[in-house]
Protein backbone atom coordinates (compact mmCIF):
# COMPACT_ATOMS: atom_id res chain seq x y z
CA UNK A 1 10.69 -17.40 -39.18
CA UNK A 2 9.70 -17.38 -35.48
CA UNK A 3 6.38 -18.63 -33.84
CA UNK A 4 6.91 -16.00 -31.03
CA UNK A 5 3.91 -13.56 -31.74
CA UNK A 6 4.44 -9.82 -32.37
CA UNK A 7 4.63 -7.88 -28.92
CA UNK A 8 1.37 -5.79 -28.91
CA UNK A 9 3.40 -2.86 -28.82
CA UNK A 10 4.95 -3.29 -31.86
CA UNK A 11 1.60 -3.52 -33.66
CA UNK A 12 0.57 -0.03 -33.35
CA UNK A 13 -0.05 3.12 -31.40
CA UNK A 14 -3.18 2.30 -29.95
CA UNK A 15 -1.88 -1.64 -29.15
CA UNK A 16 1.62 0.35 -27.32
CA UNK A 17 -0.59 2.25 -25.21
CA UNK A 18 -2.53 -0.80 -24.02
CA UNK A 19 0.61 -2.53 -23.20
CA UNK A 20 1.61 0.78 -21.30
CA UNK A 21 -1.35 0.55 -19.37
CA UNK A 22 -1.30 -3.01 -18.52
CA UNK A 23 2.43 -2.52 -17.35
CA UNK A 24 1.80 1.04 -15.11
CA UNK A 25 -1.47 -0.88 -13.55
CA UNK A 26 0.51 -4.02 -12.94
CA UNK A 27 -1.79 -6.16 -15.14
CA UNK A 28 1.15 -7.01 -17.48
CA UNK A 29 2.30 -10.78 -17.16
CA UNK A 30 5.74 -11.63 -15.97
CA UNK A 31 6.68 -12.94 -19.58
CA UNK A 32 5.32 -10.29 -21.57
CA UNK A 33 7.91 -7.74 -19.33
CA UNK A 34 10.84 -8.50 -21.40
CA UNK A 35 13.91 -6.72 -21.97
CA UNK A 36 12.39 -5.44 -25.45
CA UNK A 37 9.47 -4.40 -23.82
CA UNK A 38 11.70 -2.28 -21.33
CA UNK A 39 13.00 -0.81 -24.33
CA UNK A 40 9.61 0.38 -25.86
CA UNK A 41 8.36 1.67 -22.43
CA UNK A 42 11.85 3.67 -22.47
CA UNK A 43 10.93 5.06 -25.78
CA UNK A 44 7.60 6.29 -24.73
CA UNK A 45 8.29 7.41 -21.20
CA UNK A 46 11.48 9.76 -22.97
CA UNK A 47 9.34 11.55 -25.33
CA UNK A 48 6.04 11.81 -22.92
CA UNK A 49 8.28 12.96 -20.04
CA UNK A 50 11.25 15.19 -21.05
CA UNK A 51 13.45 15.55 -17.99
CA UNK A 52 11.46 14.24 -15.05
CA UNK A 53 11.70 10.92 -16.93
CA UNK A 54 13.78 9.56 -14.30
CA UNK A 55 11.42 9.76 -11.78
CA UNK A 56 8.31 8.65 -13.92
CA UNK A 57 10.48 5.34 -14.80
CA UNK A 58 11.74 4.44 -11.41
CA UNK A 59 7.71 5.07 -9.90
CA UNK A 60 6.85 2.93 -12.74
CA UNK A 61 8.98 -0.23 -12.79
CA UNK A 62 8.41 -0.33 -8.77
CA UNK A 63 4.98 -0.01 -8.88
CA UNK A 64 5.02 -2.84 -11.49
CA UNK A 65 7.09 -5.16 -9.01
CA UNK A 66 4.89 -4.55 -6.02
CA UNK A 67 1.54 -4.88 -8.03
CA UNK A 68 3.51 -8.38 -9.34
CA UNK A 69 4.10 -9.48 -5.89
CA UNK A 70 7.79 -9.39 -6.43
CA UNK A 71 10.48 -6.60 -4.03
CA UNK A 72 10.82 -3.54 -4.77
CA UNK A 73 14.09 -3.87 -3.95
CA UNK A 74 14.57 -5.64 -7.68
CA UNK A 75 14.80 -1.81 -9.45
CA UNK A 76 18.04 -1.16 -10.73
CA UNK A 77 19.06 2.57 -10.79
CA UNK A 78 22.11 2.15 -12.49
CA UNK A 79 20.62 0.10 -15.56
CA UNK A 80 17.75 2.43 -15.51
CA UNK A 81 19.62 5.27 -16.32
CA UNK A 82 22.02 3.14 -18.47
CA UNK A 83 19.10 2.05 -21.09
CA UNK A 84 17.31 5.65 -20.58
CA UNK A 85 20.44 7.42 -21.81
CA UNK A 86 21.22 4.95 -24.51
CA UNK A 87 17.90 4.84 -25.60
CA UNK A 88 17.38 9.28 -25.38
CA UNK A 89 21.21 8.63 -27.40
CA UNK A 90 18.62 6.95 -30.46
CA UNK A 91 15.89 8.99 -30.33
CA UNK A 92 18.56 11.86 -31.36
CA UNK A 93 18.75 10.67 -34.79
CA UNK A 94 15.23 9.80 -34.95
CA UNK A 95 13.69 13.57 -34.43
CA UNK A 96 11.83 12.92 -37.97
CA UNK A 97 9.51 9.83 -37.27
CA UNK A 98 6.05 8.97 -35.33
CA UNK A 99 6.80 7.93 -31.87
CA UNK A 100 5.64 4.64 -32.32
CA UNK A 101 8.09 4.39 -35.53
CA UNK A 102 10.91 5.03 -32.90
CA UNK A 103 9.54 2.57 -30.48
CA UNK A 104 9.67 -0.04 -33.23
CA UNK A 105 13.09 0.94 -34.20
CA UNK A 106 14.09 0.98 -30.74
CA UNK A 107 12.93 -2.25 -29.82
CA UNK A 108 14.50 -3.98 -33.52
CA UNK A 109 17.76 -2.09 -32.42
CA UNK A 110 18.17 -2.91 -28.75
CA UNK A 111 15.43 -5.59 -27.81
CA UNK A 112 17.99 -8.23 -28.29
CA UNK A 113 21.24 -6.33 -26.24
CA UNK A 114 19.85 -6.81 -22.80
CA UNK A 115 24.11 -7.62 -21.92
CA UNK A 116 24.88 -4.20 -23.30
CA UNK A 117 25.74 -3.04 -20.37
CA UNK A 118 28.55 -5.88 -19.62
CA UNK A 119 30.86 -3.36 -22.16
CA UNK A 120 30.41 -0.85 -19.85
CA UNK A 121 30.56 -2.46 -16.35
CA UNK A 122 32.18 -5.03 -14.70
CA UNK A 123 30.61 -8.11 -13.15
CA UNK A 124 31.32 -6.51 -9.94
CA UNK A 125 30.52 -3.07 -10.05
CA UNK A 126 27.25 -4.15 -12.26
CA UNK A 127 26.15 -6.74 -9.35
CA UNK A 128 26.84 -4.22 -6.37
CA UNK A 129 23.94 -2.75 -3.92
CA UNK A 130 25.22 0.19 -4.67
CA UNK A 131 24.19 0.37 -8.32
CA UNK A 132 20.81 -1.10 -7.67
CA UNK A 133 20.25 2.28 -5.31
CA UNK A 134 21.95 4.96 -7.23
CA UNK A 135 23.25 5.94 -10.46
CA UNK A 136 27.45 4.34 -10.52
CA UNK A 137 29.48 5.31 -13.69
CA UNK A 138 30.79 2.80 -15.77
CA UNK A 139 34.14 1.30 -14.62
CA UNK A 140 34.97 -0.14 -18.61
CA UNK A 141 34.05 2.35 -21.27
């Protein structure tokens, strides 16, 4: 059994919107922004924000790097819309559950895959300036 504590999020409704909070006013530590946590903010944004999701994400995650001090210039299009669309993929086969039952799910399902992505792209194409400013296909699957 781990000695990690539970990420607030997973706790409950109430405790995800905190951590939502904390993240879009930049409050949210560096360590508590984990891949996993990515994931639940995914969940949420997808189901709050239909198909202007994109844009609420990408406003999101850079106001979250400037309020942390750290560039802007750190966003990654491409593995934004990669973990949007696999995530929007899940939430397809979970139309029948609370949203904080699919954030848990989520989270238990992909919280641990942050390499995913390394099926899909090469080390090149993944690393490339070009995929940190706009959406690039994947070059392996």
């Amino acid at each position: 059994m781990s000695d990690e504590p539970i990420p607030s999020y997973l706790i409950g409704p109430e405790e995800c919107e905190t951590f939502l909070r904390a993240f879009e006013d930049g409050s949210l530590s560096a360590t508590e922004w984990t891949h996993q946590a990515h994931i639940a903010m995914a969940t949420v944004y997808l189901a709050r924000y239909g198909d202007s999701v994109l844009l609420h994400t990408r406003a999101a995650i850079r106001n979250y790097l400037f309020a942390r001090g750290k560039p802007v210039s750190n966003y990654h299009e491409t593995l934004t819309l990669f973990w949007l669309a696999i995530v929007l993929e899940a939430l397809h086969e979970q139309r029948a559950i609370s949203q904080h039952e699919s954030v848990c799910r989520n989270c238990a399902r992909f919280g641990t895959q942050s390499k995913l992505h390394e099926q899909y792209y090469s080390f090149d194409v993944f690393n490339s300036m070009d995929a940190r400013t706009r959406w690039i296909p994947p070059d392996l699957l």
